[in-house]
Protein backbone atom coordinates (compact mmCIF):
# COMPACT_ATOMS: atom_id res chain seq x y z
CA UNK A 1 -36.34 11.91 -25.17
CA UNK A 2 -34.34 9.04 -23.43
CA UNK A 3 -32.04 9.34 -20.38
CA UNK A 4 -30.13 6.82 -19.14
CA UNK A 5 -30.56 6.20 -14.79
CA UNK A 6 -27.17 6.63 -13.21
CA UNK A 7 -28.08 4.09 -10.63
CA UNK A 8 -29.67 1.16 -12.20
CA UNK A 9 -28.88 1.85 -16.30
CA UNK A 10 -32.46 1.64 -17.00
CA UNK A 11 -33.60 3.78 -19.73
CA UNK A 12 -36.28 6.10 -19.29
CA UNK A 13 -38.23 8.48 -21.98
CA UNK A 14 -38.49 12.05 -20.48
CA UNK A 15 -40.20 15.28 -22.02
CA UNK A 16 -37.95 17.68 -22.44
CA UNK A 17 -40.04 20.17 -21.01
CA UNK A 18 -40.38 18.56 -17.85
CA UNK A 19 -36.04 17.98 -17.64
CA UNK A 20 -36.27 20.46 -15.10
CA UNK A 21 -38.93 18.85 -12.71
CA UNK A 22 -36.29 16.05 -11.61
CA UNK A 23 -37.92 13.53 -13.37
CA UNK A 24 -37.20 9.89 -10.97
CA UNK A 25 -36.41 6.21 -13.04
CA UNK A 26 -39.41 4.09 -13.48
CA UNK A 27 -37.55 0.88 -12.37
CA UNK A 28 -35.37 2.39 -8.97
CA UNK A 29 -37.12 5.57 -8.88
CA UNK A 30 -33.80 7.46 -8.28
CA UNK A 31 -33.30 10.69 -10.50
CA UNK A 32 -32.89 10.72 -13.94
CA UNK A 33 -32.16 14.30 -14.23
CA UNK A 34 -30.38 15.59 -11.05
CA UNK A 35 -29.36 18.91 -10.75
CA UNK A 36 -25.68 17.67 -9.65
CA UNK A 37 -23.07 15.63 -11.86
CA UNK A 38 -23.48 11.88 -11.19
CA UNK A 39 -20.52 9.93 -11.11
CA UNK A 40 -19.97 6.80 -13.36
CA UNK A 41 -17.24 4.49 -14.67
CA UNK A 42 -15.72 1.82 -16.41
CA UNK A 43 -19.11 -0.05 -16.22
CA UNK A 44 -21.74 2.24 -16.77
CA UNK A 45 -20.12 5.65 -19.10
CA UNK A 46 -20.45 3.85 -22.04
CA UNK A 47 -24.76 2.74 -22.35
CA UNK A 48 -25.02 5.85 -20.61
CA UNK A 49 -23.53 7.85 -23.60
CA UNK A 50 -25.19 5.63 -25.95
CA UNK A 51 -28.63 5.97 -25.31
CA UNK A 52 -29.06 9.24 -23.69
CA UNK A 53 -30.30 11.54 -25.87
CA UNK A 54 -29.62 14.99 -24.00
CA UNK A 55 -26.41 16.32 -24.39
CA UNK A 56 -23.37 15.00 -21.43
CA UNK A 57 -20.69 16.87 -20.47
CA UNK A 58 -18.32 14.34 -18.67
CA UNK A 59 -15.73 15.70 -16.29
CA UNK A 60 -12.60 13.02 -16.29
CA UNK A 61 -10.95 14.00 -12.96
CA UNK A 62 -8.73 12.27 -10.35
CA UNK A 63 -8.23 13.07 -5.98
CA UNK A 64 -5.25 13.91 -6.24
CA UNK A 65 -5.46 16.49 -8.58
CA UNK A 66 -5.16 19.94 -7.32
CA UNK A 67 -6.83 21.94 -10.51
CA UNK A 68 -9.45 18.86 -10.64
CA UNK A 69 -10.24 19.97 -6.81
CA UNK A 70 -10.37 23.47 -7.77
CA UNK A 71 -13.00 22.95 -10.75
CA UNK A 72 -15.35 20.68 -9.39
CA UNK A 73 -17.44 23.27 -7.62
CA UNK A 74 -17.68 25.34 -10.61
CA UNK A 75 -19.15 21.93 -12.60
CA UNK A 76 -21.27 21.21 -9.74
CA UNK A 77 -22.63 24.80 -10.59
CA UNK A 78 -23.03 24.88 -14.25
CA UNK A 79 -24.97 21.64 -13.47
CA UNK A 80 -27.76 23.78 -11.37
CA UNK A 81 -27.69 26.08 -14.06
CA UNK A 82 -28.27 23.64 -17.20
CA UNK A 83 -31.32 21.22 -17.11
CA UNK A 84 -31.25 20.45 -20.46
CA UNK A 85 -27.51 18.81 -19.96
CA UNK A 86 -26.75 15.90 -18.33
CA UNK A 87 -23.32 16.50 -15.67
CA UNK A 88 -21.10 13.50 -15.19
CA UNK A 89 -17.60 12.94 -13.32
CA UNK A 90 -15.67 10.15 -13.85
CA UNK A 91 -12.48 9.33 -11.80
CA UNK A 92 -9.58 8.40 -13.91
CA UNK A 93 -7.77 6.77 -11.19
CA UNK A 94 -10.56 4.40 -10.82
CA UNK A 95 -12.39 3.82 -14.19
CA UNK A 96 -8.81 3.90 -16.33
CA UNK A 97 -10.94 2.12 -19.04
CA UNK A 98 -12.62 4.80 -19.87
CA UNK A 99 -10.12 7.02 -19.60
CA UNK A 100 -8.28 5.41 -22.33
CA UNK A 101 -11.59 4.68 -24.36
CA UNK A 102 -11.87 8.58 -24.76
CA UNK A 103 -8.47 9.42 -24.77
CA UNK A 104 -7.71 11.74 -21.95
CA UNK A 105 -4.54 12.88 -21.42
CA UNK A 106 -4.28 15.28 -19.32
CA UNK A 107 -6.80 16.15 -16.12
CA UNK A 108 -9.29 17.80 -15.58
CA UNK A 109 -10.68 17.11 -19.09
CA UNK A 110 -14.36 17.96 -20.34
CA UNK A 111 -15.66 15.99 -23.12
CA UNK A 112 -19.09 17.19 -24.42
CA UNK A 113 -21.18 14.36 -25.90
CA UNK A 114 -24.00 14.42 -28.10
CA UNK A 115 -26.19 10.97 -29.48
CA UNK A 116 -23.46 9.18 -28.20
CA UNK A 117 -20.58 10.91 -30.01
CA UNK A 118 -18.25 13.63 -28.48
CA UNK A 119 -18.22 17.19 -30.33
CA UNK A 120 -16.10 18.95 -27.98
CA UNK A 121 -13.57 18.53 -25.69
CA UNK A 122 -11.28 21.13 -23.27
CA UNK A 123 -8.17 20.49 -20.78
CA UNK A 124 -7.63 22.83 -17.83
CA UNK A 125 -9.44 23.91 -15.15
CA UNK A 126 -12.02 27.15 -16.02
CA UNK A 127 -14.60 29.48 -14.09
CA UNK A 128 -18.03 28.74 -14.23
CA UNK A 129 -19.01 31.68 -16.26
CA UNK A 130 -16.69 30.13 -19.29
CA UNK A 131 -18.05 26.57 -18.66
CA UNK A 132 -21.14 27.62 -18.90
CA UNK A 133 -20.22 29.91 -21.76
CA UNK A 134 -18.21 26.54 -23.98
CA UNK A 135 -21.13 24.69 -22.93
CA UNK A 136 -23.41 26.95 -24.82
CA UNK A 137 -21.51 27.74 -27.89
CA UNK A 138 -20.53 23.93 -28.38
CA UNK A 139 -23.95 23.51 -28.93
CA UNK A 140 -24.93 26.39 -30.24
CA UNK A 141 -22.33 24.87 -33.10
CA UNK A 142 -23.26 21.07 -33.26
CA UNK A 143 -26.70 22.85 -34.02
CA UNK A 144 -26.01 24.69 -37.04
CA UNK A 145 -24.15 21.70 -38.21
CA UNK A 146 -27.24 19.22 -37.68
């Protein structure tokens, strides 16, 4: 499968079975696959949608938000807990493009992507058991329907 590098954009083809070895790019060597949400914006959300082929659950967040603050160590968690999905935060305040591109709203929004398209999305903060637990039955879902 591909995955996208957070750092350099690079693509790199990954077997799933070895998502949870922390596979590192081939052209910057920084990880393809950490087990903490990357952050991205404006610039790089979009080819990283596009052409990674693991399912992304983005985080849209801002600073100044105090339920954004209060969910991000629960993400950071679910992220240690699912290899097989890639975590990424994206600051509204500072990548307002893509903000608008997906149509967020409201903060914190999730938006679960999957081949590029999103399947899911939720507002509000929530625990890390019920994260986790969306996560799975979003996908659980998009499965039957593929």
């Amino acid at each position: 499968m591909h995955i996208v590098c957070p750092q350099c954009g690079a693509t790199n083809r990954v077997p799933t079975e070895r998502l949870s070895e922390y596979p590192v790019c081939g052209r910057c060597g920084a990880e393809v696959a950490p087990a903490s949400p990357v952050a991205l914006g404006d610039d790089s959300l979009p080819g990283y949608l596009a052409k990674t082929e693991v399912p992304v659950l983005v985080d849209f967040w801002a600073e100044w938000c105090g339920p954004c603050k209060a969910f991000a160590p629960h993400f950071a968690q679910a992220a240690a807990q699912r290899p097989g999905v890639r975590f990424v935060k994206v600051d509204s305040d500072a990548s307002p493009k893509a903000s608008m591109r997906h149509r967020v709203r409201s903060i914190p929004t999730i938006a679960l992507f999957l081949g590029g398209e999103e399947i899911a999305r939720a507002s509000g903060a929530m625990s890390g058991p019920q994260l986790l637990q969306w996560v799975d039955t979003q996908l659980a879902s998009a499965n039957k329907g593929a």
